[in-house]
N, C-alpha and C. Protein backbone atom coordinates (compact mmCIF):
# COMPACT_ATOMS: atom_id res chain seq x y z
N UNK A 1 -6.67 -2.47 11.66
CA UNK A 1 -5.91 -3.36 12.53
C UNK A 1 -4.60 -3.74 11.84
N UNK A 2 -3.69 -3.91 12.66
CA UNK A 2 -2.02 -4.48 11.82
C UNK A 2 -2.26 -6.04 11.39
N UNK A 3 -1.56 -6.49 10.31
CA UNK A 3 -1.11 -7.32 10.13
C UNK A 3 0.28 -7.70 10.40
N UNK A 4 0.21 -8.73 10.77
CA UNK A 4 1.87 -9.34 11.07
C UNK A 4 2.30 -9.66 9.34
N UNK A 5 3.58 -9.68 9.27
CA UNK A 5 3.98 -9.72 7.96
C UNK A 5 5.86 -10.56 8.47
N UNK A 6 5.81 -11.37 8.04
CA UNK A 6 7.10 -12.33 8.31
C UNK A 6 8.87 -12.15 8.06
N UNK A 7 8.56 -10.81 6.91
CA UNK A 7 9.94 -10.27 6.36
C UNK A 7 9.88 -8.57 6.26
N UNK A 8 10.90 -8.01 6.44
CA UNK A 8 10.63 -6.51 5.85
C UNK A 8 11.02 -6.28 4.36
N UNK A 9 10.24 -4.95 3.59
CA UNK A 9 10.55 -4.85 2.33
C UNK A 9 11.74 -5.07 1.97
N UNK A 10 11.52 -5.87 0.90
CA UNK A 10 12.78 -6.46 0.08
C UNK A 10 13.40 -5.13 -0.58
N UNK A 11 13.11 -3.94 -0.97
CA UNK A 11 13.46 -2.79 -2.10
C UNK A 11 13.81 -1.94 -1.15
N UNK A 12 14.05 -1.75 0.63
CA UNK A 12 14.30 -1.13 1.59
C UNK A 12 15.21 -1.56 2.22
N UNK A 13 16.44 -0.85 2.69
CA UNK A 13 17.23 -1.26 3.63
C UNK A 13 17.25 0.25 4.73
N UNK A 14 16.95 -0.37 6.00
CA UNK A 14 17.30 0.82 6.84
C UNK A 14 18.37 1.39 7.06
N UNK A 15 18.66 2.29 7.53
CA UNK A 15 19.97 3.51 7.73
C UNK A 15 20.45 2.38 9.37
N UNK A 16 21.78 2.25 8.86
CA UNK A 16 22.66 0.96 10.12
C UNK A 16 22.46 1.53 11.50
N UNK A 17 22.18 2.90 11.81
CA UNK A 17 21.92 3.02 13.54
C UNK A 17 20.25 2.08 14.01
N UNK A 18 19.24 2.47 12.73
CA UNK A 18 18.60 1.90 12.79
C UNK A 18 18.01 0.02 12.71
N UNK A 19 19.42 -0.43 12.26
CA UNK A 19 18.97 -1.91 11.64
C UNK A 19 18.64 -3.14 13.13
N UNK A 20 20.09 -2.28 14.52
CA UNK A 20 19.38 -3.06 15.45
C UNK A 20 18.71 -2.88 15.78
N UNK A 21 18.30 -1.67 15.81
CA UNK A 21 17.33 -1.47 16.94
C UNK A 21 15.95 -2.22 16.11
N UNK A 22 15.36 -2.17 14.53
CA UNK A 22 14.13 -2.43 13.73
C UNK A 22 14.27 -4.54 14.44
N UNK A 23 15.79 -4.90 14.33
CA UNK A 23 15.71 -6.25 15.10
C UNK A 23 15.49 -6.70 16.09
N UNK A 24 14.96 -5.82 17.41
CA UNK A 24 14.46 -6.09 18.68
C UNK A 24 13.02 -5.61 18.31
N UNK A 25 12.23 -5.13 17.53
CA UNK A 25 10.99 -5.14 17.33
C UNK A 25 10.15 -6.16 16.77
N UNK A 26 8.74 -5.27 16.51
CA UNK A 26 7.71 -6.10 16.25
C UNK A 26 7.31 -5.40 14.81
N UNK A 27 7.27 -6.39 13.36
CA UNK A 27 6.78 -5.82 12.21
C UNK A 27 5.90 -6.07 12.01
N UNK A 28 5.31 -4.58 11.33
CA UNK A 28 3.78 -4.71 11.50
C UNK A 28 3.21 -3.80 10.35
N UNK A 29 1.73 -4.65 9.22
CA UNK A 29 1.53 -3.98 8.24
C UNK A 29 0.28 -3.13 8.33
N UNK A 30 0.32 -1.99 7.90
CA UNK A 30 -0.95 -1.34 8.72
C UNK A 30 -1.86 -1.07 7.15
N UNK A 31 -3.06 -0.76 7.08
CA UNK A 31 -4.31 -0.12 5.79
C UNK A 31 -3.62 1.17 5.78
N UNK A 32 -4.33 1.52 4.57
CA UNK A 32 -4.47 2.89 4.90
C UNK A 32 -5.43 4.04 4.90
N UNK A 33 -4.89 4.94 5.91
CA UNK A 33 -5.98 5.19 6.77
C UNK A 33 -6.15 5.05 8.42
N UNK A 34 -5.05 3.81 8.72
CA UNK A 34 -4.92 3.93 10.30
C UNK A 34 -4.45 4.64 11.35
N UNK A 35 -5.01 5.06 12.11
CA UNK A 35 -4.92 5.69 12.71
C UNK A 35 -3.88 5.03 14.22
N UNK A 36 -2.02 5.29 14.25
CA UNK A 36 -0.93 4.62 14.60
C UNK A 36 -1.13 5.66 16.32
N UNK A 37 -1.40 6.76 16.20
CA UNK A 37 -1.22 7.31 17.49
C UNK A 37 -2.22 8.84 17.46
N UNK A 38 -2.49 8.37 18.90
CA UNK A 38 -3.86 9.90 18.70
C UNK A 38 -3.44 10.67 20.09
N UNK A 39 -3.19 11.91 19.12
CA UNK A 39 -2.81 12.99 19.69
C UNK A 39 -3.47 13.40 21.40
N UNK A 40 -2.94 13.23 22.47
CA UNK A 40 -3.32 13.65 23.94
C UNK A 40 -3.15 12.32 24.65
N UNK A 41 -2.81 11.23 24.15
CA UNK A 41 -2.65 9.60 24.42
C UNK A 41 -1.65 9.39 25.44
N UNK A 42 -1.24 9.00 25.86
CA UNK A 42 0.10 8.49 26.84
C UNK A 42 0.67 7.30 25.75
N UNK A 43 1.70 7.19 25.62
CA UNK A 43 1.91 5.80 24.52
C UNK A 43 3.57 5.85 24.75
N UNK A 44 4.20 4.59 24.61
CA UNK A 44 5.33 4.25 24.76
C UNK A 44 5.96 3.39 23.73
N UNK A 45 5.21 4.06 22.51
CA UNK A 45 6.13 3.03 21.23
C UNK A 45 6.74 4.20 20.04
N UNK A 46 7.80 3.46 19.44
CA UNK A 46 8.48 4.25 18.60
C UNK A 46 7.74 3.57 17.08
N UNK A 47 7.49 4.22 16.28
CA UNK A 47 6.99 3.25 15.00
C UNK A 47 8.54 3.56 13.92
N UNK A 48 8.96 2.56 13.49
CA UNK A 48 10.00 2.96 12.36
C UNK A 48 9.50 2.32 10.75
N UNK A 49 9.41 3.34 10.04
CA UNK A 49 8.63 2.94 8.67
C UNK A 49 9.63 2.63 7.80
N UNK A 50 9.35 1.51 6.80
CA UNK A 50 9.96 0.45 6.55
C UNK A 50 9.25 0.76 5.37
N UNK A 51 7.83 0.88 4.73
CA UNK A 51 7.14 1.22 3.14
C UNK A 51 6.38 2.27 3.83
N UNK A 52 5.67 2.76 2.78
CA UNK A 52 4.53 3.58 2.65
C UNK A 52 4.86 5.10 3.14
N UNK A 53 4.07 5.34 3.75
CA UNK A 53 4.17 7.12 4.53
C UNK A 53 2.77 7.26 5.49
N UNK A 54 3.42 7.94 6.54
CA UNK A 54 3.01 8.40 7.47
C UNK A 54 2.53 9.77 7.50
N UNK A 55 1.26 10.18 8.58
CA UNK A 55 1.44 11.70 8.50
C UNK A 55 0.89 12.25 9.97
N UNK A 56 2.12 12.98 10.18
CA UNK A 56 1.93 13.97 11.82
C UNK A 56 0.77 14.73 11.22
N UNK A 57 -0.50 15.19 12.51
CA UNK A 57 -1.21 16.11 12.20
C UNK A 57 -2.13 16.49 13.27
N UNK A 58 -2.67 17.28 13.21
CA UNK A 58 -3.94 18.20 14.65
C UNK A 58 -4.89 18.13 14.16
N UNK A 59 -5.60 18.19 14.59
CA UNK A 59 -7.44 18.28 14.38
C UNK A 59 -8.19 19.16 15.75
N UNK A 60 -8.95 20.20 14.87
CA UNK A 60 -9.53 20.90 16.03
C UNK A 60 -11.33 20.16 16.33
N UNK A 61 -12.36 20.83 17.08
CA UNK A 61 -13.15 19.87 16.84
C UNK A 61 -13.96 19.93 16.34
N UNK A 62 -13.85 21.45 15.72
CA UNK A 62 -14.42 21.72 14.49
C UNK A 62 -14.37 21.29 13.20
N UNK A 63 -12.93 20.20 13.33
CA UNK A 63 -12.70 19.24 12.02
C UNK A 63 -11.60 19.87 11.45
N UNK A 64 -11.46 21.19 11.17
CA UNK A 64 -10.01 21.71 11.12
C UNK A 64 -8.79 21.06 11.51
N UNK A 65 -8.11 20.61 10.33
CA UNK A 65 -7.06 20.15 10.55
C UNK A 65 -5.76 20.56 10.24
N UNK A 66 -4.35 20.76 10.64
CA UNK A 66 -2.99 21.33 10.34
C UNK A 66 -1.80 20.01 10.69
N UNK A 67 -1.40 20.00 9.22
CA UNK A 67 -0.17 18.53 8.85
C UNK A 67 0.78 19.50 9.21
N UNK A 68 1.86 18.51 10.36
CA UNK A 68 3.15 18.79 10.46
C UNK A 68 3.76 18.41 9.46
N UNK A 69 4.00 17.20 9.05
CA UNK A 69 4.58 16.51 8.39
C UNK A 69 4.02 15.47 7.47
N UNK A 70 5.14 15.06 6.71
CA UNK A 70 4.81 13.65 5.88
C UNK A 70 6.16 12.69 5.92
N UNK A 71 6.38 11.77 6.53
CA UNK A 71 7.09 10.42 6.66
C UNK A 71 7.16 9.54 6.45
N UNK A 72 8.43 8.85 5.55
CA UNK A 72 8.81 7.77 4.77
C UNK A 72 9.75 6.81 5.17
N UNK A 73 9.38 5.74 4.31
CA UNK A 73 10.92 5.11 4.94
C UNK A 73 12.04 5.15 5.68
N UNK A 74 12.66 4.92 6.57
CA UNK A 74 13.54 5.57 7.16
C UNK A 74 13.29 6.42 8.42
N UNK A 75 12.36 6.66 8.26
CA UNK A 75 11.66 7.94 9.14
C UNK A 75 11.35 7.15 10.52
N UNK A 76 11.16 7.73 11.54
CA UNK A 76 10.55 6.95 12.24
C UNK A 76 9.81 8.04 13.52
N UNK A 77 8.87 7.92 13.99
CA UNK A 77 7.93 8.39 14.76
C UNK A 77 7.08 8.40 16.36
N UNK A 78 7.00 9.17 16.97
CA UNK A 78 6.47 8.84 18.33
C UNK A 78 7.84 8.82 19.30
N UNK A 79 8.98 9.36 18.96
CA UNK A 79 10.26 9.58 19.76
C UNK A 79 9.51 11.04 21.07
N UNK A 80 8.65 11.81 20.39
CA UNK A 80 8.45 13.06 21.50
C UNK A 80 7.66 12.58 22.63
N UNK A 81 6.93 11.24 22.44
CA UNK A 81 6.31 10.98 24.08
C UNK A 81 7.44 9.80 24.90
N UNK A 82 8.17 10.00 24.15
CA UNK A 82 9.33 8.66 24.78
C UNK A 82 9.69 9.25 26.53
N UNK A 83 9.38 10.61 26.59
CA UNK A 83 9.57 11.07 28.79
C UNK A 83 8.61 10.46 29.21
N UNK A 84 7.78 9.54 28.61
CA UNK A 84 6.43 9.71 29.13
C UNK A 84 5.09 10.46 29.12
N UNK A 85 5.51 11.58 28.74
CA UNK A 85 3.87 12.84 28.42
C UNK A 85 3.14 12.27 27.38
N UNK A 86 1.99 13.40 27.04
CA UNK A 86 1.38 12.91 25.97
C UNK A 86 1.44 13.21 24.68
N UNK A 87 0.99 12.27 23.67
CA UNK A 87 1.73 12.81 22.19
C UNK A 87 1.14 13.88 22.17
N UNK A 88 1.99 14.34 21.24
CA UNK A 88 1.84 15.88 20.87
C UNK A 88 1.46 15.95 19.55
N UNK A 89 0.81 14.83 18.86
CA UNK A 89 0.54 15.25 17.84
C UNK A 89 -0.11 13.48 17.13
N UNK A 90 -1.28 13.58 16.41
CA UNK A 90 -1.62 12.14 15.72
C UNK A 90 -1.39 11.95 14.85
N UNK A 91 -1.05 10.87 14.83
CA UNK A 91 -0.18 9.58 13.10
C UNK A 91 -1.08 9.44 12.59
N UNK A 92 -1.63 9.39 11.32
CA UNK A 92 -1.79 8.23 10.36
C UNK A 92 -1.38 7.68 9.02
N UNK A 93 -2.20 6.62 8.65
CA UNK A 93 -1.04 6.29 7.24
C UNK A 93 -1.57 6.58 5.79
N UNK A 94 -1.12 7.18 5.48
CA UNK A 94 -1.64 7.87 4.34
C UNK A 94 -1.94 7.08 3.03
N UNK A 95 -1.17 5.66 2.95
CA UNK A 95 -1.43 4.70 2.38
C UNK A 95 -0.73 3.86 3.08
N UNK A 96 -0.75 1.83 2.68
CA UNK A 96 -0.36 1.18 2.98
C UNK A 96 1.14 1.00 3.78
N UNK A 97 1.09 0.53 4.94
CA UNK A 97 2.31 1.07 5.69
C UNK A 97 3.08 -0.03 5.90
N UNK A 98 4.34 -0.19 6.19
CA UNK A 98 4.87 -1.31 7.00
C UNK A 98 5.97 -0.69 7.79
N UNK A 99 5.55 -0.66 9.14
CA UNK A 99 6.11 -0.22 10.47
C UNK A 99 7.01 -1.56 11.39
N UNK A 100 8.09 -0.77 11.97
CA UNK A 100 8.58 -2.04 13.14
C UNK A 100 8.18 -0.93 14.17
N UNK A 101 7.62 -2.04 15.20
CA UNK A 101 7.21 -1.23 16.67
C UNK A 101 8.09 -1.60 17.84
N UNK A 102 8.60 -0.51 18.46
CA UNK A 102 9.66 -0.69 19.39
C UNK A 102 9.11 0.01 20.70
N UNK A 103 9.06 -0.80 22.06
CA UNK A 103 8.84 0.11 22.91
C UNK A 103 9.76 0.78 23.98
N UNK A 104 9.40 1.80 25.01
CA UNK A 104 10.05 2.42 25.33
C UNK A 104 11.59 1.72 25.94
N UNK A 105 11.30 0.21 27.05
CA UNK A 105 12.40 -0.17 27.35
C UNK A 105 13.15 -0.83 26.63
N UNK A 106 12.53 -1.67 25.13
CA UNK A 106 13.46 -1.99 24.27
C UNK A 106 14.59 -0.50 23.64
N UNK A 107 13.79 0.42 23.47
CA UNK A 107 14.81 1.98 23.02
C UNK A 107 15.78 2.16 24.34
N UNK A 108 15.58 1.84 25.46
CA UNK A 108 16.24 2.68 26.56
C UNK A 108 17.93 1.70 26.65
N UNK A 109 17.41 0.41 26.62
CA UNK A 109 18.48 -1.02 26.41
C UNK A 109 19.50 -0.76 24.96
N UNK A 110 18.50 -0.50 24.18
CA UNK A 110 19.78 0.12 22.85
C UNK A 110 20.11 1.42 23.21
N UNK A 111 20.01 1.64 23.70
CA UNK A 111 20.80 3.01 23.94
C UNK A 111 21.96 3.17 24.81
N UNK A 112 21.82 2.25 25.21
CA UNK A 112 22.45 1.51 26.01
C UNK A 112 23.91 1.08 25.86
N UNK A 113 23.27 0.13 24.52
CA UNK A 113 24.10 -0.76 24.11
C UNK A 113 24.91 0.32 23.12
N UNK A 114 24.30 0.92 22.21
CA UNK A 114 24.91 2.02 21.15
C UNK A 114 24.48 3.28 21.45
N UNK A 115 25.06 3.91 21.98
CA UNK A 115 25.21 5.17 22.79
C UNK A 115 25.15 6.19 21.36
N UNK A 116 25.59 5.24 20.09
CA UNK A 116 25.69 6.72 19.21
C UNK A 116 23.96 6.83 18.70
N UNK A 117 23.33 5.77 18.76
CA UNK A 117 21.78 6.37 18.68
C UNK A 117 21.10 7.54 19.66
N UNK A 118 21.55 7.68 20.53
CA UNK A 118 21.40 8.86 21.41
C UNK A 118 21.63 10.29 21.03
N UNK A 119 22.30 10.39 20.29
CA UNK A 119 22.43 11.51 20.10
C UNK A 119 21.75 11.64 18.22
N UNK A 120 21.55 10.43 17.26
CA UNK A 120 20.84 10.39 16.27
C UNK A 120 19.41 10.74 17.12
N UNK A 121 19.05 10.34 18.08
CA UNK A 121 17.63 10.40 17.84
C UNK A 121 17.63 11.82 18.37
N UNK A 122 18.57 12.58 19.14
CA UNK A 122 18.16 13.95 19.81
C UNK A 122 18.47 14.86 19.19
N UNK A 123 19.38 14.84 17.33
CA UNK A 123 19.46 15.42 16.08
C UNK A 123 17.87 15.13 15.41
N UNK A 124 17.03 14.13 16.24
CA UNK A 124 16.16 13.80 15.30
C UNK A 124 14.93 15.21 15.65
N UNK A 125 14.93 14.99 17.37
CA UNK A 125 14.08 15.94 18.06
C UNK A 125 14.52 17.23 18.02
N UNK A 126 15.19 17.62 17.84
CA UNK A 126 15.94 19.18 17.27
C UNK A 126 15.67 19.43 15.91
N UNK A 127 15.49 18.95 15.15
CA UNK A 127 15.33 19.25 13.53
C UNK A 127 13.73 19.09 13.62
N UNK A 128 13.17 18.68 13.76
CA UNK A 128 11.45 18.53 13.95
C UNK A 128 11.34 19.60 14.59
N UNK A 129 11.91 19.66 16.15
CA UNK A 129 11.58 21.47 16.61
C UNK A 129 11.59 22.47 16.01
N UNK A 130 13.12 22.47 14.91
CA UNK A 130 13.07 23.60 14.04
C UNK A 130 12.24 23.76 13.04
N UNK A 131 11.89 22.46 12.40
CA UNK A 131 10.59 22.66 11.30
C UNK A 131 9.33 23.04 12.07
N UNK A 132 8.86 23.16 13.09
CA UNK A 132 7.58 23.00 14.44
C UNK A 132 7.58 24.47 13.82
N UNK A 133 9.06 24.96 14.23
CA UNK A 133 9.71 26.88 14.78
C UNK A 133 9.02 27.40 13.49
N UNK A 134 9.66 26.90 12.21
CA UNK A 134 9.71 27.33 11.28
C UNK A 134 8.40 27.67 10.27
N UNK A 135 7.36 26.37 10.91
CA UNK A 135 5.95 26.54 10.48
C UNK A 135 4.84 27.33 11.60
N UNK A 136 5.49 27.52 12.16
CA UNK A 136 4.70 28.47 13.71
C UNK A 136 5.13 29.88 12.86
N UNK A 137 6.14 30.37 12.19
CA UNK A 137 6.37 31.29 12.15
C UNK A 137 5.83 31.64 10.79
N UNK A 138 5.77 30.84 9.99
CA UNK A 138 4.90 30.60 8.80
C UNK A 138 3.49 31.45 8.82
N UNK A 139 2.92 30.53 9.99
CA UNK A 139 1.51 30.49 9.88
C UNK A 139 1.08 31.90 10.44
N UNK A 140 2.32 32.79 11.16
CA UNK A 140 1.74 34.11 12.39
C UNK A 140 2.17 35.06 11.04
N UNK A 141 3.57 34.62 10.19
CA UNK A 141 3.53 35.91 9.26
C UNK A 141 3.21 36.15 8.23
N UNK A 142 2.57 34.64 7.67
CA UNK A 142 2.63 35.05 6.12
C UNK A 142 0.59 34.67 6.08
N UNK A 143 0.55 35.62 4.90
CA UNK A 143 -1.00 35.42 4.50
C UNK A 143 -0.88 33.81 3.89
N UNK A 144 -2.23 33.38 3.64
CA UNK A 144 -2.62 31.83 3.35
C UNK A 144 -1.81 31.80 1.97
N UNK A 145 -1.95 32.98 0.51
CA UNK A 145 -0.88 32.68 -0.26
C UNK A 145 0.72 32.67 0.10
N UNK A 146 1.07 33.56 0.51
CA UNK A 146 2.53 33.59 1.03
C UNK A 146 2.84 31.58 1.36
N UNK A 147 2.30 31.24 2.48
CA UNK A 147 2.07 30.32 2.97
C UNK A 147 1.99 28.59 1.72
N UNK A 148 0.87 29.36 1.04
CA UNK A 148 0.62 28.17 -0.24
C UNK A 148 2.23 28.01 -1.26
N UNK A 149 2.72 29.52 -1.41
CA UNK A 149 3.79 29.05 -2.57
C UNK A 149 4.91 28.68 -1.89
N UNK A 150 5.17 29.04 -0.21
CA UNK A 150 6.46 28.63 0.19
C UNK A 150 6.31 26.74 0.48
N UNK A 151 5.03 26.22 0.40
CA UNK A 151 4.84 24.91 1.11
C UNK A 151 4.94 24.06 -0.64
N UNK A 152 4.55 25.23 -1.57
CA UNK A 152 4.81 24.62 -2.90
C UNK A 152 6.70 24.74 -3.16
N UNK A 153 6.76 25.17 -2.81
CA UNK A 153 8.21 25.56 -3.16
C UNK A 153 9.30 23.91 -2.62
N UNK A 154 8.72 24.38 -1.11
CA UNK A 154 9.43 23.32 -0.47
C UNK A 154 9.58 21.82 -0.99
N UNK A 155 8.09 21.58 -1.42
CA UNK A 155 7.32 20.32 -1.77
C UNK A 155 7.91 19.95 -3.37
N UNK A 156 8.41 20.77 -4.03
CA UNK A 156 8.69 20.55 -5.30
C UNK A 156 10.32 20.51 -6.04
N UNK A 157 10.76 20.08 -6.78
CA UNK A 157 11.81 19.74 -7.46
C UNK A 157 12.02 20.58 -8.88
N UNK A 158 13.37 21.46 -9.16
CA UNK A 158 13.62 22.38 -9.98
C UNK A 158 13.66 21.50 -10.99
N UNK A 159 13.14 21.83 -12.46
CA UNK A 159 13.57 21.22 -13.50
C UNK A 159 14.10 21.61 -14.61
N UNK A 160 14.78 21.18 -15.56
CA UNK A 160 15.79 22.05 -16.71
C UNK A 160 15.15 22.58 -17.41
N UNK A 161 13.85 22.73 -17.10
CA UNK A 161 13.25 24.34 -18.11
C UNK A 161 12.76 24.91 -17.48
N UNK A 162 12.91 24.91 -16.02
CA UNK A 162 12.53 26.30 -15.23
C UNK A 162 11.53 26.37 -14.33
N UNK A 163 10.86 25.08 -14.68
CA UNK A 163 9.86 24.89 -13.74
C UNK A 163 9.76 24.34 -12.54
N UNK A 164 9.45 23.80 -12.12
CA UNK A 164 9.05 23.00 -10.73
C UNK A 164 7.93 22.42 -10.45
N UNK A 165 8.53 20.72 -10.16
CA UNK A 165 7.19 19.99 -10.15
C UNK A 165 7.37 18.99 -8.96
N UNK A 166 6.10 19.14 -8.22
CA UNK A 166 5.75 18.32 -7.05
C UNK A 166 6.68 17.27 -6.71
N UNK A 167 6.95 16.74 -6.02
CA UNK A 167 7.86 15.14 -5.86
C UNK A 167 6.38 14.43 -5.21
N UNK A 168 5.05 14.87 -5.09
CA UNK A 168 4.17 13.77 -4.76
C UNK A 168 2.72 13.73 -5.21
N UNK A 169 1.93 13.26 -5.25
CA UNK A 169 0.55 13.45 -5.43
C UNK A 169 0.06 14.86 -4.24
N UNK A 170 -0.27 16.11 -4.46
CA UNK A 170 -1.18 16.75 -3.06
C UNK A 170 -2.51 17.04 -3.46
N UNK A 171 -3.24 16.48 -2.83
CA UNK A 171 -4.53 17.38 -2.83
C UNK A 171 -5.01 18.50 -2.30
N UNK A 172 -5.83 19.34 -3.10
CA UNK A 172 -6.07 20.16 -2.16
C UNK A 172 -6.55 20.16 -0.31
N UNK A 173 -7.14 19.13 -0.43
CA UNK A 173 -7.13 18.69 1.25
C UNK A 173 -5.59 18.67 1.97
N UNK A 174 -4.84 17.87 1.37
CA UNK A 174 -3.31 17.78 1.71
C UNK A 174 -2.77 19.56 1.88
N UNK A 175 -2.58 20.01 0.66
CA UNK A 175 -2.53 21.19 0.91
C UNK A 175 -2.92 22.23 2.34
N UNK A 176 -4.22 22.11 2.09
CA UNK A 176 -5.03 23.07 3.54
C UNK A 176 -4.58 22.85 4.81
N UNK A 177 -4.57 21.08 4.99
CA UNK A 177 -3.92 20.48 6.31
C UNK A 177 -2.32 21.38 6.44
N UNK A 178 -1.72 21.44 5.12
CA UNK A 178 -0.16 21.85 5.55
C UNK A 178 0.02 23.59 5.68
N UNK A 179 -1.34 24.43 5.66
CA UNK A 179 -1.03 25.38 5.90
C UNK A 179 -2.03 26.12 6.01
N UNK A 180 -2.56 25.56 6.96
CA UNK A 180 -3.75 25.82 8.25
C UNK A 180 -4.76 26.73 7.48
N UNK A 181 -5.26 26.25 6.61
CA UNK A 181 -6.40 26.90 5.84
C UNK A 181 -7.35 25.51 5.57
N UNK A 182 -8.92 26.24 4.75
CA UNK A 182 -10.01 25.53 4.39
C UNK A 182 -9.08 25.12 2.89
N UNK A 183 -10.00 23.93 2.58
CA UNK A 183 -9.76 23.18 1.65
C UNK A 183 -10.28 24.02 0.21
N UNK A 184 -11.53 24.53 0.72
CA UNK A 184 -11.92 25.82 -0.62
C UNK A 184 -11.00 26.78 -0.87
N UNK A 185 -10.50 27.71 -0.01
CA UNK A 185 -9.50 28.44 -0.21
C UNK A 185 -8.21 28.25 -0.91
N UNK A 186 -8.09 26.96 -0.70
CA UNK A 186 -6.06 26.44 -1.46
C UNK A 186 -7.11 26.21 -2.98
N UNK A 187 -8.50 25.73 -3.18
CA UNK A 187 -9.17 25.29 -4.40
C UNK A 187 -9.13 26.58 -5.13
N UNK A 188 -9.19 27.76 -4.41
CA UNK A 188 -9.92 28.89 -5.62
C UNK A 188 -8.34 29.72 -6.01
N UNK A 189 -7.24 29.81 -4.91
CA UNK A 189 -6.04 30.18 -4.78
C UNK A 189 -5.29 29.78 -5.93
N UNK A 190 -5.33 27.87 -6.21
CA UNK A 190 -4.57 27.21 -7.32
C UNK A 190 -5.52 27.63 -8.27
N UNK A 191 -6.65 27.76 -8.22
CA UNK A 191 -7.88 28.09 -9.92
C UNK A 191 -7.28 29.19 -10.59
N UNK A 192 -7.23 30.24 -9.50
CA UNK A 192 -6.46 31.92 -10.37
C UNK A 192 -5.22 31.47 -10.30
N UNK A 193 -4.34 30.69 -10.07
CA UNK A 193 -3.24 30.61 -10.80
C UNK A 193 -2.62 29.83 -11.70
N UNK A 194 -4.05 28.79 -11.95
CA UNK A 194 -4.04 28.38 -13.14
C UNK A 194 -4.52 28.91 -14.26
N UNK A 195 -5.75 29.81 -14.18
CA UNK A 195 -6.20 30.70 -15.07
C UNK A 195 -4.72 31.81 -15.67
N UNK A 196 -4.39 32.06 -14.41
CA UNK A 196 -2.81 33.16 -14.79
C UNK A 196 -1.92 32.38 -15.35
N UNK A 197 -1.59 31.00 -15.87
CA UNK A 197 -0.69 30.14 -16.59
C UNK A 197 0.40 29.98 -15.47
N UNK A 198 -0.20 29.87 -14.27
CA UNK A 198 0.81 29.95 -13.53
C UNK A 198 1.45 28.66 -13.49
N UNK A 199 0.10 27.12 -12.67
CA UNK A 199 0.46 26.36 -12.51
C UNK A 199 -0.24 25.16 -14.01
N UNK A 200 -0.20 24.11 -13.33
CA UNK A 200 -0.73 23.37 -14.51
C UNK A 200 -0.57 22.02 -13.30
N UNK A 201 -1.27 20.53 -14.18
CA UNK A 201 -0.89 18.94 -13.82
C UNK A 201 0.11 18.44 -15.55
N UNK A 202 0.92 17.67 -14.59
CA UNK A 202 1.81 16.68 -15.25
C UNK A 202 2.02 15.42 -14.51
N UNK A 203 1.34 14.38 -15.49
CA UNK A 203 1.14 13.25 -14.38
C UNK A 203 0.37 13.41 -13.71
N UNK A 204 -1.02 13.87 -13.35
CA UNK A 204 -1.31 14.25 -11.81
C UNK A 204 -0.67 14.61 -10.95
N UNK A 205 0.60 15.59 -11.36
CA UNK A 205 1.64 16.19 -10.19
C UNK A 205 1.49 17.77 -10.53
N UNK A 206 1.78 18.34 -9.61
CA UNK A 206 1.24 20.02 -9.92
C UNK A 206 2.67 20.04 -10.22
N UNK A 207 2.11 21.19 -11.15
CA UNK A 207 3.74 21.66 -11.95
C UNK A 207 3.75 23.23 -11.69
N UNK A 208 4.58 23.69 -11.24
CA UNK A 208 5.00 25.82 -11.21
C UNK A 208 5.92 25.95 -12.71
N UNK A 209 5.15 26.63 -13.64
CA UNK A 209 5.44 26.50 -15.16
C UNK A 209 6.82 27.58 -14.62
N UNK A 210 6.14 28.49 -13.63
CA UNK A 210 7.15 29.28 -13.93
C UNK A 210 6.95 30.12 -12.42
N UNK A 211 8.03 30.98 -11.71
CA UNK A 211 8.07 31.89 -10.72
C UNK A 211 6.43 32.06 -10.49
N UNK A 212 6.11 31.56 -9.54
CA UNK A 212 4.92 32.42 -8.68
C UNK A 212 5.15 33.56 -8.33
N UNK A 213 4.44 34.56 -8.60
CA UNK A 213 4.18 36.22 -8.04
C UNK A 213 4.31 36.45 -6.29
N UNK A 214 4.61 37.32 -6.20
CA UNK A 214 5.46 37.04 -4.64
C UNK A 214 3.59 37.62 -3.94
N UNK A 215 2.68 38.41 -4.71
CA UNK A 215 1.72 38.35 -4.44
C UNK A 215 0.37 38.41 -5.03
N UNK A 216 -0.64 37.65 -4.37
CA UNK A 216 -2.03 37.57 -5.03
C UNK A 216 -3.14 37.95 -4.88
């Protein structure tokens, strides 16, 4: 359930298209673990995240699950059922969240008022399409490794000796969700390429010591 919370994070300032619009809302602190919007729903709220992270994702009902995304601060979510249809996809919070909730006719009135959010939020729905494009095309051409080192690739930060290391905590669950495989499979995939000196932990952050093999 949300908690009401009286101020937004003090160590956060939103991006200025966003600051009126987070001031005609409702702030709200969520667990984590909540579940903000479920995928096939009708719903008419925008969530804009303010701490923590969010995560787009599918579930089949076999329990199989595939992450679109992961969303932070700044970010904000539930803009694709704003015609009215149904979401296309379910939120939750991956840890402790703090969201402002805006609904559809408070968004329609700022848009109104600042016409240049209109076209921020339809740069917003165009760049999500292309990442949608880009992981659809992922998943039809590349085998589950292909798949594992480009989502490592993406996910990680070059460093001055050559390596590359995570920018977050993933688990192998995290992993599988982002590239539509079992959770055993990304387990035995990272094992032989840690056995091969491929990868390693630093910090509890996966580290690429060095070039992954284009195949395994």
């Amino acid at each position: 359930m949300p908690l009401d919370v009286p101020t937004l994070a003090a160590d956060f300032t939103l991006p200025p298209l966003l600051q009126g619009l987070a001031a005609q809302g409702q702030r709200r602190r969520y667990r984590k673990g909540t579940l903000l919007i479920q995928e096939g729903d009708h719903g008419d709220t925008l969530f804009i995240i303010v701490s923590g992270r969010l995560r787009a994702f599918s579930s089949s009902d076999s329990g199989r699950e595939i992450t679109y995304g992961v969303y932070g601060p700044g970010e904000y979510m539930g803009e694709m059922s704003l015609d009215g249809g149904p979401r296309s996809a379910s939120v939750e919070t991956i840890e402790t969240s703090e969201c402002i909730v805006v609904g559809r006719d408070t968004l329609r009135r700022y848009i109104t008022e600042q016409p240049d959010f209109a076209f921020e939020l339809l740069a917003k729905v165009i760049r999500r399409a292309r990442v949608a494009t880009l992981n659809a095309r992922q998943l039809a051409l590349n085998d589950t490794y292909g798949r594992l080192t480009a989502t490592l690739q993406a996910l990680s930060d070059p460093q001055p000796d050559g390596s590359r290391i995570a920018r977050e905590r993933l688990t192998h669950r995290d992993l599988a969700g982002r590239i539509g495989c079992s959770r055993e499979m990304v387990s035995r995939l990272l094992k032989d390429l840690e056995r091969g000196d491929y990868v390693d932990q630093v910090d509890g952050l996966l580290r690429m010591k060095r070039a992954l093999p284009a195949r395994w």
